[in-house]
C-alpha atoms as a PDB file:
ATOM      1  CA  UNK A   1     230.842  23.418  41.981  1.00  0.00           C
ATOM      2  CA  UNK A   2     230.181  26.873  41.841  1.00  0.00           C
ATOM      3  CA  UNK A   3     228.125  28.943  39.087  1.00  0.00           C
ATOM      4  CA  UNK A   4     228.617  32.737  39.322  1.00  0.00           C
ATOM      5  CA  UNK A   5     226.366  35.031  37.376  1.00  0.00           C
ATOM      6  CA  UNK A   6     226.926  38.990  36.872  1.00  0.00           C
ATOM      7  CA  UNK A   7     224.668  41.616  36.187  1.00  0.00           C
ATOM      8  CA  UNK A   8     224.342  45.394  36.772  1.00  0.00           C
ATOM      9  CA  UNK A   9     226.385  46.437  33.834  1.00  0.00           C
ATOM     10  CA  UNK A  10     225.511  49.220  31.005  1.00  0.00           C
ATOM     11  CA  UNK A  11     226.104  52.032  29.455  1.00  0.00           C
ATOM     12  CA  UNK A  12     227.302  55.240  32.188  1.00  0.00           C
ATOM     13  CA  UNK A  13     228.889  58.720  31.295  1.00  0.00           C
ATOM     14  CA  UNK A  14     232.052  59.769  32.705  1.00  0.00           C
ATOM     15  CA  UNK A  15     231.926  60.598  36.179  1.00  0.00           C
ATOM     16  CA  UNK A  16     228.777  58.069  36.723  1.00  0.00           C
ATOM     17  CA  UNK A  17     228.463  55.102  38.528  1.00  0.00           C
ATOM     18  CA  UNK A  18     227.386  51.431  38.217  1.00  0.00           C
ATOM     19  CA  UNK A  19     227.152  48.840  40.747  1.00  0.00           C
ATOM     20  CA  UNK A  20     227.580  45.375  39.505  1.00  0.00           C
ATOM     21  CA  UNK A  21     226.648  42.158  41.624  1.00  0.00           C
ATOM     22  CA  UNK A  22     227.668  38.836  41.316  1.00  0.00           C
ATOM     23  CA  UNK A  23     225.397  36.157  42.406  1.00  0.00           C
ATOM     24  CA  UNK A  24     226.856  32.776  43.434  1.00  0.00           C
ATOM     25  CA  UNK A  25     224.961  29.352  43.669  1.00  0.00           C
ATOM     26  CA  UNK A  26     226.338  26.557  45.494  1.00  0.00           C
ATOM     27  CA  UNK A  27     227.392  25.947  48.976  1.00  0.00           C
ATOM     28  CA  UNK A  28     229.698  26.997  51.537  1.00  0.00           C
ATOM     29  CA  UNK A  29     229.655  30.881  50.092  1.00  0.00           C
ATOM     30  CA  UNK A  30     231.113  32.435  52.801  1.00  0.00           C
ATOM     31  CA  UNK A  31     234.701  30.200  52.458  1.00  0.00           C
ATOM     32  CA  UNK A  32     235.659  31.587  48.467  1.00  0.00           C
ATOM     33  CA  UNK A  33     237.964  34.510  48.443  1.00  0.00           C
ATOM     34  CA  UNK A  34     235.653  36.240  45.298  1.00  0.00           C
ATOM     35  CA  UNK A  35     237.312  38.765  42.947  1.00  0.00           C
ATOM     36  CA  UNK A  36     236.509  40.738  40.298  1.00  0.00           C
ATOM     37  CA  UNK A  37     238.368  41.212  37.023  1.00  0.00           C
ATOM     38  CA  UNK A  38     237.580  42.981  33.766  1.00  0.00           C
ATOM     39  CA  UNK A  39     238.984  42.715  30.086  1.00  0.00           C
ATOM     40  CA  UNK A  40     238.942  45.403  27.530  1.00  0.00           C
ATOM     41  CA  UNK A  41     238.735  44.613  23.791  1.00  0.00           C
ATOM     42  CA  UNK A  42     242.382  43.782  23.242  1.00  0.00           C
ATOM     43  CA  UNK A  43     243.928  43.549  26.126  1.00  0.00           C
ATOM     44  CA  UNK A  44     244.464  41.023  28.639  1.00  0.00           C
ATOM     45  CA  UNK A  45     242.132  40.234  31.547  1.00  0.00           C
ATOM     46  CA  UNK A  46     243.016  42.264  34.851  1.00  0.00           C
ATOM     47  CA  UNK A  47     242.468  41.863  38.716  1.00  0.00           C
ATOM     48  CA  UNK A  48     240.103  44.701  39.822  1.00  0.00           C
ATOM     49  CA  UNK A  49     239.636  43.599  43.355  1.00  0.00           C
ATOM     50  CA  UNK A  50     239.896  40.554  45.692  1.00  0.00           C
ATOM     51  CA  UNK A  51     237.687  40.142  48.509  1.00  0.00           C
ATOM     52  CA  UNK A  52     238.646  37.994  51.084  1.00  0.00           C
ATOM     53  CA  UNK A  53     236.625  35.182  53.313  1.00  0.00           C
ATOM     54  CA  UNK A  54     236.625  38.017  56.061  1.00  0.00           C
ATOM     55  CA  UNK A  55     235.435  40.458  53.712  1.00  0.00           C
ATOM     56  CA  UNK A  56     238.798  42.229  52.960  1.00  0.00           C
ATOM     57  CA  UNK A  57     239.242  44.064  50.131  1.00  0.00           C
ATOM     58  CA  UNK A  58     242.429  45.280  47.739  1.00  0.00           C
ATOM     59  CA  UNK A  59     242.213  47.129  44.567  1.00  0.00           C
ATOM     60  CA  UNK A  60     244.097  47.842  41.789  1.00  0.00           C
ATOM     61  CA  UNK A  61     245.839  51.143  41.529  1.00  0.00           C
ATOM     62  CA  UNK A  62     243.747  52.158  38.716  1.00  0.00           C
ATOM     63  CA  UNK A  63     240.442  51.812  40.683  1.00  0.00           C
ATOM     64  CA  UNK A  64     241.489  52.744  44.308  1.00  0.00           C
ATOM     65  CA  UNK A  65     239.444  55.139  46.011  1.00  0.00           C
ATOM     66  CA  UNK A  66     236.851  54.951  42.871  1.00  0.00           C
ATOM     67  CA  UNK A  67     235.719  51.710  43.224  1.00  0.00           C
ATOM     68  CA  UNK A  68     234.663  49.541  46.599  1.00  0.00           C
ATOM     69  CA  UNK A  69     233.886  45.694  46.555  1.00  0.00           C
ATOM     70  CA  UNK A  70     231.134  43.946  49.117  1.00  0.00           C
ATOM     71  CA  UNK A  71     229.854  40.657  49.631  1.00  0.00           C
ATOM     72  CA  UNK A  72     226.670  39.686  50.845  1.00  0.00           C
ATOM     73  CA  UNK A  73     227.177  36.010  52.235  1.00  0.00           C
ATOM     74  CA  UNK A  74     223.676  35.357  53.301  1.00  0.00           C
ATOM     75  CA  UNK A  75     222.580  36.083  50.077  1.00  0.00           C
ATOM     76  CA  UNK A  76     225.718  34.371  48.471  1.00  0.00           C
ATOM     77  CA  UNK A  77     226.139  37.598  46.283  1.00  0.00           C
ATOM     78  CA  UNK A  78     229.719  39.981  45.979  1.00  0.00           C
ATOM     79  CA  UNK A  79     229.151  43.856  44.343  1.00  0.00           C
ATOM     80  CA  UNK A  80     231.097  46.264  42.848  1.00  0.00           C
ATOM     81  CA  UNK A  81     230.251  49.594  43.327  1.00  0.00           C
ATOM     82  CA  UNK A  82     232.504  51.719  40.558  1.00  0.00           C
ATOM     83  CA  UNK A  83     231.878  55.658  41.353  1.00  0.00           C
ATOM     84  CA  UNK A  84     233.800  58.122  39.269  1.00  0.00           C
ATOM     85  CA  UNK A  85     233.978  55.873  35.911  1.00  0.00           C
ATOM     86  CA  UNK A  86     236.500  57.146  33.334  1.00  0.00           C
ATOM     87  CA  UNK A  87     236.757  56.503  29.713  1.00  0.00           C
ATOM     88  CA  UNK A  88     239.683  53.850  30.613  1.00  0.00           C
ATOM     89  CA  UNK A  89     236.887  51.976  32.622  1.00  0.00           C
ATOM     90  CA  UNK A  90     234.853  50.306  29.853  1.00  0.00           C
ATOM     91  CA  UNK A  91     235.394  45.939  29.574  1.00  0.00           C
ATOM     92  CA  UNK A  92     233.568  42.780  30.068  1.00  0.00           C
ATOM     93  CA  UNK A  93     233.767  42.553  33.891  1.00  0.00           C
ATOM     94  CA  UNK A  94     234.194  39.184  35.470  1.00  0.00           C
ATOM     95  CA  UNK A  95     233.639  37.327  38.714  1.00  0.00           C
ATOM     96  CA  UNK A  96     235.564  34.700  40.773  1.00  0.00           C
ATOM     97  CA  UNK A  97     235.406  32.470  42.977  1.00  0.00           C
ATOM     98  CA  UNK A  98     237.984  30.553  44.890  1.00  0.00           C
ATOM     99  CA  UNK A  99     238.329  28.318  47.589  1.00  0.00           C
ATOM    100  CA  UNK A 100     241.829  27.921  48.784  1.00  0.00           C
ATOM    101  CA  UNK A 101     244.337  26.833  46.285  1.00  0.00           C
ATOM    102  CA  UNK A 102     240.918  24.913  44.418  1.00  0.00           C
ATOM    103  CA  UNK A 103     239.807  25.134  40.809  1.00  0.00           C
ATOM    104  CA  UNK A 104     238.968  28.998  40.005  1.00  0.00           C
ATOM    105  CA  UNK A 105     234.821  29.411  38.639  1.00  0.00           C
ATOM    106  CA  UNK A 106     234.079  32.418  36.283  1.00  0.00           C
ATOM    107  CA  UNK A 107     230.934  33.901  35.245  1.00  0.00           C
ATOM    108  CA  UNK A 108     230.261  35.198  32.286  1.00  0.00           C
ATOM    109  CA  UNK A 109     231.021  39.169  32.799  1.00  0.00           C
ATOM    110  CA  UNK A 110     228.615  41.809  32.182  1.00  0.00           C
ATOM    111  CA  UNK A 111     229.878  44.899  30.112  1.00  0.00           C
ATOM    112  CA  UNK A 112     230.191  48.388  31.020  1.00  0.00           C
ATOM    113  CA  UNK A 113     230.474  51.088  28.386  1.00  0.00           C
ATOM    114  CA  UNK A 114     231.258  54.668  29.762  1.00  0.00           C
ATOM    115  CA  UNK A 115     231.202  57.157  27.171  1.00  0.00           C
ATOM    116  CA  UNK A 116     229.279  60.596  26.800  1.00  0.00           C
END
């Protein structure tokens, strides 16, 4: 079992930045491929980036070269730093965690707003 809480999100101009983390209880950290995905208001949720075991990363086209995911395993904790936000930006942002081909866990997101 694995509980994921994120924080770190808010309200951010255009061009700003944010960096949301993701804090994960539980054991064995350092074996769940962690990813982070966001949902706007009316759309479906989307992969932002995966972050493998070895620390990995691949984004989606719309946040390459913007956006860089981390993890922390000693302090069982994954970030998001998102540089350059743009008006399309703006959702409730999500973590997960997976282990292999085991049961997904979700937090609860944290929302970013960009907007001047």
């Amino acid at each position: 079992q694995v509980q994921l809480v994120e924080s770190g999100g808010g309200l951010v101009e255009p061009g700003g930045s944010l960096r949301l983390s993701c804090a994960a209880s539980g054991s064995d950290f350092n074996y769940y491929t962690m990813g982070w995905y966001r949902q706007a208001p009316g759309k479906q949720r989307e992969l932002v980036a995966i972050l493998t075991t070895v620390s990995t990363a691949n984004y989606a086209d719309s946040v390459k070269d913007r956006f860089t995911a981390s993890r922390d395993n000693a302090k069982n904790t994954v970030y998001l730093q998102m540089n350059s936000l743009k008006l399309e930006d703006p959702a409730v942002y999500y973590c997960n965690a997976r282990r292999g081909y085991g049961v997904p866990y979700w937090g609860k997101g944290t929302l970013v707003t960009v907007s001047s």
